[in-house]
C-alpha atoms as a PDB file:
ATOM      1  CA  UNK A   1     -23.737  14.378  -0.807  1.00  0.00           C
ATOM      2  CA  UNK A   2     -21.635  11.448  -0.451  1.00  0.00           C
ATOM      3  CA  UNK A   3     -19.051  11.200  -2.467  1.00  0.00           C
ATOM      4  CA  UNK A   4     -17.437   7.762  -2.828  1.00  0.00           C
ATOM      5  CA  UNK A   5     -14.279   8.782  -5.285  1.00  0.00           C
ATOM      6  CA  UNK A   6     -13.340  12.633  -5.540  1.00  0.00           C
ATOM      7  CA  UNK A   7     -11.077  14.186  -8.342  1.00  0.00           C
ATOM      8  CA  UNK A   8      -9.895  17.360  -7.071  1.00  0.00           C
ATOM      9  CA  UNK A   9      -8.107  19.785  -9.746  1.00  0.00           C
ATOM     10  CA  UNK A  10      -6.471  16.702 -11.677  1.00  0.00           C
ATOM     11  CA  UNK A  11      -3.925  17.639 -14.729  1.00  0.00           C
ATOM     12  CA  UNK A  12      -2.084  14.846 -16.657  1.00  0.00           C
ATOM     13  CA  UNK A  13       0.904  16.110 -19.061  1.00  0.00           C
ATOM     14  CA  UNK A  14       2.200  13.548 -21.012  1.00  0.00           C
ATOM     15  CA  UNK A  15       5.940  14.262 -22.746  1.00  0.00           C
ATOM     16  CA  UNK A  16       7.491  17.657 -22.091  1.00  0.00           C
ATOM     17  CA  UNK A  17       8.521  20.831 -23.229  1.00  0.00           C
ATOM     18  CA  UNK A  18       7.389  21.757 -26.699  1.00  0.00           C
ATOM     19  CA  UNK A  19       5.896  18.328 -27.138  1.00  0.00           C
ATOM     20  CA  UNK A  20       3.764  18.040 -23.909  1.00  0.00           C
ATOM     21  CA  UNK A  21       0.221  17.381 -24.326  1.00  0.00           C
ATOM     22  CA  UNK A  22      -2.122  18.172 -21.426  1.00  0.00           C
ATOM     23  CA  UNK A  23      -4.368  15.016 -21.155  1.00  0.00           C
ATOM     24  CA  UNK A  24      -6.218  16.701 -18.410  1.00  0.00           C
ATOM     25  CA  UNK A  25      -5.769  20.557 -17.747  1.00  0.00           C
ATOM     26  CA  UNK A  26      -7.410  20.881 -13.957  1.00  0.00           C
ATOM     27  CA  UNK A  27      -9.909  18.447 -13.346  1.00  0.00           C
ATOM     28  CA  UNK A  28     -12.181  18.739 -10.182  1.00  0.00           C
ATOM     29  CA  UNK A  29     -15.189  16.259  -9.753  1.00  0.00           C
ATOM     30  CA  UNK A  30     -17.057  14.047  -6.929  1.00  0.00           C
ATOM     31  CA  UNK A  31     -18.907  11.233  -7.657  1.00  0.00           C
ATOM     32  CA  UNK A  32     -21.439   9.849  -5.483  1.00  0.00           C
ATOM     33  CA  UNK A  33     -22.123   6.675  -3.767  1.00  0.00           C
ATOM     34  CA  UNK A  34     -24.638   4.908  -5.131  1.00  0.00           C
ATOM     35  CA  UNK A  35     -25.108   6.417  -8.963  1.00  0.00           C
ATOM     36  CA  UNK A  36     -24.375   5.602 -12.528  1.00  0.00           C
ATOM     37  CA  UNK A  37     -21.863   8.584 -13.894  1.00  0.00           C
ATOM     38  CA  UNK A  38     -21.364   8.379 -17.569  1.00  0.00           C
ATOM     39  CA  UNK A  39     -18.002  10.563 -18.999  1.00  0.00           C
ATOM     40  CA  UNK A  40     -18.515  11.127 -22.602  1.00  0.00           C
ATOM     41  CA  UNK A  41     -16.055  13.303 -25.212  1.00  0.00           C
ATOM     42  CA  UNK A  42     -14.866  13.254 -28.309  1.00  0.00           C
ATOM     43  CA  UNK A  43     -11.227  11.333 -28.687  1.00  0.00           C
ATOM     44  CA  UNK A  44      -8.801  12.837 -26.985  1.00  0.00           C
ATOM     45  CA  UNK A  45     -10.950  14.634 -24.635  1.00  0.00           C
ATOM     46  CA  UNK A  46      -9.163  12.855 -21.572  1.00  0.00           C
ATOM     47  CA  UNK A  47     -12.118  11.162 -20.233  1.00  0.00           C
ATOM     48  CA  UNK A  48     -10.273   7.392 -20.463  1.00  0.00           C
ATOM     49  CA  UNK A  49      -7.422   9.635 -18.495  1.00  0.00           C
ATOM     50  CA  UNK A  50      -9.670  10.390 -16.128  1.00  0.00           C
ATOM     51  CA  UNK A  51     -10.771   7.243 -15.366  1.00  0.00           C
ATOM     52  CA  UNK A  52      -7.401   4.916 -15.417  1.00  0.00           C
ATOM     53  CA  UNK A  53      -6.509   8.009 -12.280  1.00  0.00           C
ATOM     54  CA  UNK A  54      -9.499   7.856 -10.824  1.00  0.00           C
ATOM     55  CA  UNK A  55      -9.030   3.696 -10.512  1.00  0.00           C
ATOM     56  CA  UNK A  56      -5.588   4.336  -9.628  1.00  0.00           C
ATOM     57  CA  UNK A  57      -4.066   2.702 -12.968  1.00  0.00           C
ATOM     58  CA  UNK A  58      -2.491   6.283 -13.799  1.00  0.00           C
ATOM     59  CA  UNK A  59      -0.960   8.893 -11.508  1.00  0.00           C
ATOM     60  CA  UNK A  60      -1.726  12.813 -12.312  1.00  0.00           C
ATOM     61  CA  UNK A  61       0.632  15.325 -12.800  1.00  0.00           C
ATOM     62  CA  UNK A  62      -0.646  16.936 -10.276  1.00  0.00           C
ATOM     63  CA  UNK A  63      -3.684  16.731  -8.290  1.00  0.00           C
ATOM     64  CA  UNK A  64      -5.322  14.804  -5.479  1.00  0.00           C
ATOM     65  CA  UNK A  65      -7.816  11.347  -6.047  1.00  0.00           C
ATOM     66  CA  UNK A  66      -9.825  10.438  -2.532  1.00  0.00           C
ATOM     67  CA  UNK A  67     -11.238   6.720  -3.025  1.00  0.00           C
ATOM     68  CA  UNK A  68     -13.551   5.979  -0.280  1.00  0.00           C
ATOM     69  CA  UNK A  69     -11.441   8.189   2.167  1.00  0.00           C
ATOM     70  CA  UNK A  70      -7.773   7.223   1.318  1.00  0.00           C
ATOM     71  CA  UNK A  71      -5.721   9.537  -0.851  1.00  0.00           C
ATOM     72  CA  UNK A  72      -4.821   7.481  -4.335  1.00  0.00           C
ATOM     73  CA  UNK A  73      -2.107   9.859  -5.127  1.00  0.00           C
ATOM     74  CA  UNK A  74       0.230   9.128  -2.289  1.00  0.00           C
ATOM     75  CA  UNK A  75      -0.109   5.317  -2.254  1.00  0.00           C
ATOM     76  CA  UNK A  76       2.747   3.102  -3.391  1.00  0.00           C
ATOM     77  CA  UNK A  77       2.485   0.516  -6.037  1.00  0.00           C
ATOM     78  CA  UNK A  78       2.015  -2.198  -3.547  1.00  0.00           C
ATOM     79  CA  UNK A  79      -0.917  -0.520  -1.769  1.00  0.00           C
ATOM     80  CA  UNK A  80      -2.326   0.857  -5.291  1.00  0.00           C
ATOM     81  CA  UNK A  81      -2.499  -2.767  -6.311  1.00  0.00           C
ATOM     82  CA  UNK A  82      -4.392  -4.000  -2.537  1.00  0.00           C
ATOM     83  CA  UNK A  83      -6.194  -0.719  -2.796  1.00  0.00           C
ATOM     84  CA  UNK A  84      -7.568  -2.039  -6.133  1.00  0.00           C
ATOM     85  CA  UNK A  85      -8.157  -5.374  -5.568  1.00  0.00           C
ATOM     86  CA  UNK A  86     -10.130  -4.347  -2.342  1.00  0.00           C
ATOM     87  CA  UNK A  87     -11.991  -1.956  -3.356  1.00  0.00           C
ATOM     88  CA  UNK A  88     -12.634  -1.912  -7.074  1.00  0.00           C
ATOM     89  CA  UNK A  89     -14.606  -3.777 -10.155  1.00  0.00           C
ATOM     90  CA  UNK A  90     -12.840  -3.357 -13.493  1.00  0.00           C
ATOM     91  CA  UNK A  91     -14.944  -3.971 -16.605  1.00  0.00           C
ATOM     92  CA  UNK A  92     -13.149  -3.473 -20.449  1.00  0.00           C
ATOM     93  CA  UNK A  93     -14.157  -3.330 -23.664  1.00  0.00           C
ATOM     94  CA  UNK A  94     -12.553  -6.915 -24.418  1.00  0.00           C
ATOM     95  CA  UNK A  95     -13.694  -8.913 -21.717  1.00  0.00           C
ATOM     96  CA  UNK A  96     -10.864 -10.398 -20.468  1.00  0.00           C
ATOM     97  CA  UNK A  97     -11.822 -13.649 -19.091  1.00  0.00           C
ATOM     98  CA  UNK A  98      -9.431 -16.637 -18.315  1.00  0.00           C
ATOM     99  CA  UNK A  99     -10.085 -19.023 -21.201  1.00  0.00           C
ATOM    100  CA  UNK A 100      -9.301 -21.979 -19.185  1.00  0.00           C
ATOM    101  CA  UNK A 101     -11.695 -21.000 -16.453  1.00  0.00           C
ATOM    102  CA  UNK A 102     -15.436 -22.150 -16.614  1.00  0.00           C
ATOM    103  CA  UNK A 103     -17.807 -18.785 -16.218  1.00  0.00           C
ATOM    104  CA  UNK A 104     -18.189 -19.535 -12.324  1.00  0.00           C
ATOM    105  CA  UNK A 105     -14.272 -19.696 -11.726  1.00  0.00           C
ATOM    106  CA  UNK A 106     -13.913 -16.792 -13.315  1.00  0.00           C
ATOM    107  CA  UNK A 107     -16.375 -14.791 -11.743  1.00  0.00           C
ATOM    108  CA  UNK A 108     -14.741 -15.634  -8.465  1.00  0.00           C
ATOM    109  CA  UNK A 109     -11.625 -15.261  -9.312  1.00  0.00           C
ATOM    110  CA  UNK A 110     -11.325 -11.759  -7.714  1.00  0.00           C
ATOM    111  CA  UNK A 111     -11.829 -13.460  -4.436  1.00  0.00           C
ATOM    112  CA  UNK A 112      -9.322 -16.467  -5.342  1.00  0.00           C
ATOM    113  CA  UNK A 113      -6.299 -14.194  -5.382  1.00  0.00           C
ATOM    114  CA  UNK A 114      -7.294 -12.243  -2.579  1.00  0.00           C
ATOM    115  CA  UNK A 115      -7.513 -15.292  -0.506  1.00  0.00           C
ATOM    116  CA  UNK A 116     -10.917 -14.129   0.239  1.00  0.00           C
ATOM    117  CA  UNK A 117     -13.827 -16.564   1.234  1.00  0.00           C
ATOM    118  CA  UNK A 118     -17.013 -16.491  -1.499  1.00  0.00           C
ATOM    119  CA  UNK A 119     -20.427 -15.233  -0.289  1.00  0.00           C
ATOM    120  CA  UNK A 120     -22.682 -17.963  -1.681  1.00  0.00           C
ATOM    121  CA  UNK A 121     -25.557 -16.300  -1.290  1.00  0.00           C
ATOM    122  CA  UNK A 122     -23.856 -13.232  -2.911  1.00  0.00           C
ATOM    123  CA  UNK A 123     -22.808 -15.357  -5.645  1.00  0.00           C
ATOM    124  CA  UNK A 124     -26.542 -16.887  -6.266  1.00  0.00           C
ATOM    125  CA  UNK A 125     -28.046 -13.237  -6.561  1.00  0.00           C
ATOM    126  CA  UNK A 126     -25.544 -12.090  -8.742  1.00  0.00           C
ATOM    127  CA  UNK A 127     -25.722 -15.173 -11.138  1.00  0.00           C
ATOM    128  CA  UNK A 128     -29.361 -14.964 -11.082  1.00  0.00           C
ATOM    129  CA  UNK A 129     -29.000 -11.071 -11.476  1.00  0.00           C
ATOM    130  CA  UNK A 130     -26.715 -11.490 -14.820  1.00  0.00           C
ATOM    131  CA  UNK A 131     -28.714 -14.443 -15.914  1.00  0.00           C
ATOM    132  CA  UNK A 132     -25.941 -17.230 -16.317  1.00  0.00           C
ATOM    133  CA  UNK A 133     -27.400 -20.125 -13.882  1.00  0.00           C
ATOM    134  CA  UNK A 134     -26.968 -22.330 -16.957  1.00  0.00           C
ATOM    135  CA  UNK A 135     -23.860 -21.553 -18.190  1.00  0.00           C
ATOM    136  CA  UNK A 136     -21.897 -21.687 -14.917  1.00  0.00           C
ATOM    137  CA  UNK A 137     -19.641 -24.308 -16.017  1.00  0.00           C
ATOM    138  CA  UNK A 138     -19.089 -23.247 -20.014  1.00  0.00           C
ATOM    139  CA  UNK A 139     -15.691 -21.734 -20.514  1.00  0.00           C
ATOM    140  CA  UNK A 140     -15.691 -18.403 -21.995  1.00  0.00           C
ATOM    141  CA  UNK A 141     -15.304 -19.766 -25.506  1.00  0.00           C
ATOM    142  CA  UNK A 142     -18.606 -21.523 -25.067  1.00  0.00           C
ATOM    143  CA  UNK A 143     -20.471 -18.466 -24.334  1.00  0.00           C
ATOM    144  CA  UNK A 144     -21.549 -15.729 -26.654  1.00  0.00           C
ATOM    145  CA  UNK A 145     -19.682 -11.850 -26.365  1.00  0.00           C
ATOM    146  CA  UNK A 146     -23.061 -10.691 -24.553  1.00  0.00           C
ATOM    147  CA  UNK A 147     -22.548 -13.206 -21.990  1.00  0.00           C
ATOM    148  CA  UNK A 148     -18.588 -13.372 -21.718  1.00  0.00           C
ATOM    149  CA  UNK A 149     -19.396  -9.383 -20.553  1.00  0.00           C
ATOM    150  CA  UNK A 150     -22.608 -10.585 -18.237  1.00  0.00           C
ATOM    151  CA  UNK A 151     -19.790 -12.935 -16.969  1.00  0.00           C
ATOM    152  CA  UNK A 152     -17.085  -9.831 -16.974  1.00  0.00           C
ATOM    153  CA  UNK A 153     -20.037  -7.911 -14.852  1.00  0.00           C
ATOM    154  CA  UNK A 154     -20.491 -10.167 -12.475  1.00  0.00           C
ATOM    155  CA  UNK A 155     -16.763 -10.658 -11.707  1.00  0.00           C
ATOM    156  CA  UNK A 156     -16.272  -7.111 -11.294  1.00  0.00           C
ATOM    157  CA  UNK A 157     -19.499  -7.200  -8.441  1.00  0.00           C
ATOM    158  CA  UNK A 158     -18.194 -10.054  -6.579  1.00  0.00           C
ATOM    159  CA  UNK A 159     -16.205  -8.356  -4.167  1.00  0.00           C
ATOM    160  CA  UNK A 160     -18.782  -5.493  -3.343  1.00  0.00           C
ATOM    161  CA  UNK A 161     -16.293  -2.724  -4.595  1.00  0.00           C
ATOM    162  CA  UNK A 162     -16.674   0.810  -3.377  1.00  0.00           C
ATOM    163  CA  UNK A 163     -16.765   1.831  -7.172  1.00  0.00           C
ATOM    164  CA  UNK A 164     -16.869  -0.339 -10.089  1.00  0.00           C
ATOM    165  CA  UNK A 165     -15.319   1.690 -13.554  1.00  0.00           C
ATOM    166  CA  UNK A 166     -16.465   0.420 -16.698  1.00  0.00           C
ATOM    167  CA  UNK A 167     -14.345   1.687 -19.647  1.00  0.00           C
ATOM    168  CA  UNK A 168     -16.510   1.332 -23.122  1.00  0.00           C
ATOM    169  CA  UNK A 169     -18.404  -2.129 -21.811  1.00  0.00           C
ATOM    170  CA  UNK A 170     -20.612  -2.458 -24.884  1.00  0.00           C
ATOM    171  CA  UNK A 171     -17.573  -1.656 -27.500  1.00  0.00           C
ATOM    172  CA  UNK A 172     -17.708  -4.566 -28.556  1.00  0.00           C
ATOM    173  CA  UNK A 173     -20.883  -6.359 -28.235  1.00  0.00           C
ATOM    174  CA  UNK A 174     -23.986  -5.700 -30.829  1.00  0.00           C
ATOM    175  CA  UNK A 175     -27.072  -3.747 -29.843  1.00  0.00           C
ATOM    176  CA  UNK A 176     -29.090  -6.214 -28.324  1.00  0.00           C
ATOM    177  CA  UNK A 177     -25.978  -7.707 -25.985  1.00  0.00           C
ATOM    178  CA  UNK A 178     -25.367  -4.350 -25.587  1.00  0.00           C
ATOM    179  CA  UNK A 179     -28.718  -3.491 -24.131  1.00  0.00           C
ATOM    180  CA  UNK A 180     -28.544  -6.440 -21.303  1.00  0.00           C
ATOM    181  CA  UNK A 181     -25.360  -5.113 -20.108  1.00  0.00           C
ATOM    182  CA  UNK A 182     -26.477  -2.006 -19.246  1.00  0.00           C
ATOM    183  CA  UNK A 183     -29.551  -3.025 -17.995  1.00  0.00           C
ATOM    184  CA  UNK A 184     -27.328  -5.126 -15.625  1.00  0.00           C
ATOM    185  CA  UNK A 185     -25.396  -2.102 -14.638  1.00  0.00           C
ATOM    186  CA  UNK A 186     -28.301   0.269 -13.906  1.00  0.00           C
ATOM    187  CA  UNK A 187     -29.769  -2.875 -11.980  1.00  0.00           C
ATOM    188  CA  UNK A 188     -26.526  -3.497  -9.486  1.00  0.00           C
ATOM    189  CA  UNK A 189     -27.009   0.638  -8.894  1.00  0.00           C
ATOM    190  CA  UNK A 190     -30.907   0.431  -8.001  1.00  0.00           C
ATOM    191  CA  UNK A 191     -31.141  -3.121  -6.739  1.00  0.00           C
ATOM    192  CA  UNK A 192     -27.473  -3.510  -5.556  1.00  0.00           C
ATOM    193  CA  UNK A 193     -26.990   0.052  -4.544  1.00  0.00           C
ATOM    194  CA  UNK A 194     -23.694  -0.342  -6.939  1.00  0.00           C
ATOM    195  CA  UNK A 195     -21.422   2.863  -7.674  1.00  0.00           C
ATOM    196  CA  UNK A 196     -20.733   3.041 -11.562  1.00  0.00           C
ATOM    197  CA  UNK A 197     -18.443   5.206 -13.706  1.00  0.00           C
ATOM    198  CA  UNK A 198     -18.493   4.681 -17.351  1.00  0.00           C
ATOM    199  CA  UNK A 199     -16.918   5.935 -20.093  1.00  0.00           C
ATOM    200  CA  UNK A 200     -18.319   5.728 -23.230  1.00  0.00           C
ATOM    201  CA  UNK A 201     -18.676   6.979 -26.693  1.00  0.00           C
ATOM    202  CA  UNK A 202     -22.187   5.399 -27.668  1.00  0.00           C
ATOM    203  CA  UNK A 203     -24.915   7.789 -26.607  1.00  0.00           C
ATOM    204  CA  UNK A 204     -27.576   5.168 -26.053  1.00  0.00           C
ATOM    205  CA  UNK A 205     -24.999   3.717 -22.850  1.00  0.00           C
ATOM    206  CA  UNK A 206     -25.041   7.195 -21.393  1.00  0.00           C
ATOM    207  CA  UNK A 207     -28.882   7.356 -21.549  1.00  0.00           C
ATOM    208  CA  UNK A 208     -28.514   4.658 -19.046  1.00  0.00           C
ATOM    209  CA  UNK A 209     -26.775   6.650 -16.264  1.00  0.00           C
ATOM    210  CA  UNK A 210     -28.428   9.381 -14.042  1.00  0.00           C
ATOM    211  CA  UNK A 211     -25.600  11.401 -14.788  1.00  0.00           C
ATOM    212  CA  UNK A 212     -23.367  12.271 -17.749  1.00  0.00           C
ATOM    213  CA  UNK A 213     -20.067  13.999 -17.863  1.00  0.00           C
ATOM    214  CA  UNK A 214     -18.820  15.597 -20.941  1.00  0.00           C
ATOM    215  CA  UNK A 215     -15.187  16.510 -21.499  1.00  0.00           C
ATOM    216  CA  UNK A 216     -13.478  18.427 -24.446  1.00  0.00           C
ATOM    217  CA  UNK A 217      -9.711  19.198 -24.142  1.00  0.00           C
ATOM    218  CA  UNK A 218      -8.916  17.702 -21.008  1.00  0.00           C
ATOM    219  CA  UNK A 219     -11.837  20.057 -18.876  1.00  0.00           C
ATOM    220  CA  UNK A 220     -15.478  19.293 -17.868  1.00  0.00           C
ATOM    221  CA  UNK A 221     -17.778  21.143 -20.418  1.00  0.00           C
ATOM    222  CA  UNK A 222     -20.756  19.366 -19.005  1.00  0.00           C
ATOM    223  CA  UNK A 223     -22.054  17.977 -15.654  1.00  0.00           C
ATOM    224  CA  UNK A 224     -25.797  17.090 -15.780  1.00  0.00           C
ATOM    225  CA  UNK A 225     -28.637  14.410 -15.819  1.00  0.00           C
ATOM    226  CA  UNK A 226     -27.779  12.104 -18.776  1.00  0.00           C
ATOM    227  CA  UNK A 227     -30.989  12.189 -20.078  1.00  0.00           C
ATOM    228  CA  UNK A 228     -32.348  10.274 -23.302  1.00  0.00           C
ATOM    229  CA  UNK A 229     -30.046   9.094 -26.283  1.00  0.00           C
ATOM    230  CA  UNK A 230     -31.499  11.902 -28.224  1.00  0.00           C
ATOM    231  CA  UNK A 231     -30.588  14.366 -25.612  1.00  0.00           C
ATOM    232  CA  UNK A 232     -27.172  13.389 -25.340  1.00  0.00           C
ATOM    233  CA  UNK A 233     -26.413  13.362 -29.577  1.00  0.00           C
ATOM    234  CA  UNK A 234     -27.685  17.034 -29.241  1.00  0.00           C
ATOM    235  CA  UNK A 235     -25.729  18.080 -26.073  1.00  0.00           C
ATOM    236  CA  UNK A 236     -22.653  15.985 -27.831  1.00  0.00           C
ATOM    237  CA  UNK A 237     -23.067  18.130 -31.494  1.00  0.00           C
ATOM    238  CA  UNK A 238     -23.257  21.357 -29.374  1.00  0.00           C
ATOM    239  CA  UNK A 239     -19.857  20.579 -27.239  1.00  0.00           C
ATOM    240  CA  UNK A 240     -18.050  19.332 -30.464  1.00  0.00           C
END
């Protein structure tokens, strides 16, 4: 198995003494090149904790993060920030595009402050993978929420990142918008041979990974094949 990012017995305490809370009590899990991993749990569970230390926008308590063979934990702000830019795809709820920026600019823009050159031909298949070739030059209030996120997706693949983490990407879009997204991501794992890590609370997103993560009070509870939306309300009644 190989394992592009690694958690390996990760706690996060946040405040001390009587009024510490334990965000994540001993976390240990790989996840593999090449897959869509879900983490589900109810709030509070840590699994948003998880995932800002896995992309290296928290540190642990304690604890050791391997991201495509460097050591996250003992990197500096300055490389954390490189490390990131380099080597990861960041896609949010709120989709966080430039409003001044036409779709195109800002799906390069990774590249533009990285001084890096674009791929054209990259940049073709993605845009014809998300579906935008007409709306290249609209600026993001042009464009409806399901395509702001296409546009948010495609940003975050521009730079081939080693892992691309997704933190609630439908939240905010309605069921059909929803739906496209997701087919996008499970499309830049088979087609692009994309890493994904979600979280997410909507069981019908999870159905869309091959695997799904459950957390309840800052541990793993579950580790298995996501499964149908069905499967994971039942597997998400018996954890709660």
């Amino acid at each position: 198995m190989d394992s592009i990012v690694t958690a390996t017995d990760v706690r996060r305490r946040y405040g001390e003494g009587d009024a510490a809370v334990d965000a994540l009590a001993g976390v240990s899990v790989p996840f593999e090149r090449g897959r869509f991993s879900a983490i589900m749990g109810p709030s509070g569970s840590g699994k948003s904790t998880l995932m800002h230390i896995l992309a290296g926008l928290d540190r642990p308590t304690s604890g050791s993060v391997v991201l495509d063979g460097v050591e996250v934990t003992e990197l500096d702000e300055g490389d954390l920030t490189k490390l990131r830019r380099d080597k990861l795809g960041f896609i949010f709820q709120f989709f966080n595009l430039i409003p001044v920026l036409t779709a195109e600019e800002n799906i390069v823009l990774p590249l533009s402050i990285a001084g890096r050159k674009v791929d054209e031909e990259w940049l073709r298949r993605l845009i014809e993978t998300v579906g935008l070739s007409d709306r290249l030059t609209h600026r993001p209030a042009e464009l409806s929420g399901g395509q702001q996120q296409r546009v948010a997706v495609a940003r975050a693949l521009i730079s081939k990142p080693a892992v691309v983490f997704a933190d609630e990407p439908t939240g905010n879009l309605d069921s059909k918008a929803s739906e496209e997204v997701l087919t996008l991501l499970r499309r830049s794992v088979d087609d692009l041979g994309q890493t994904v890590v979600m979280v997410t609370h909507d069981p019908e997103a999870a159905s869309h990974a091959d695997r799904l993560i459950v957390l309840r009070d800052g541990l793993i509870v579950h580790d298995g094949n996501a499964g149908s939306a069905d499967d994971v309300i039942e597997l998400m009644k018996a954890v709660a």
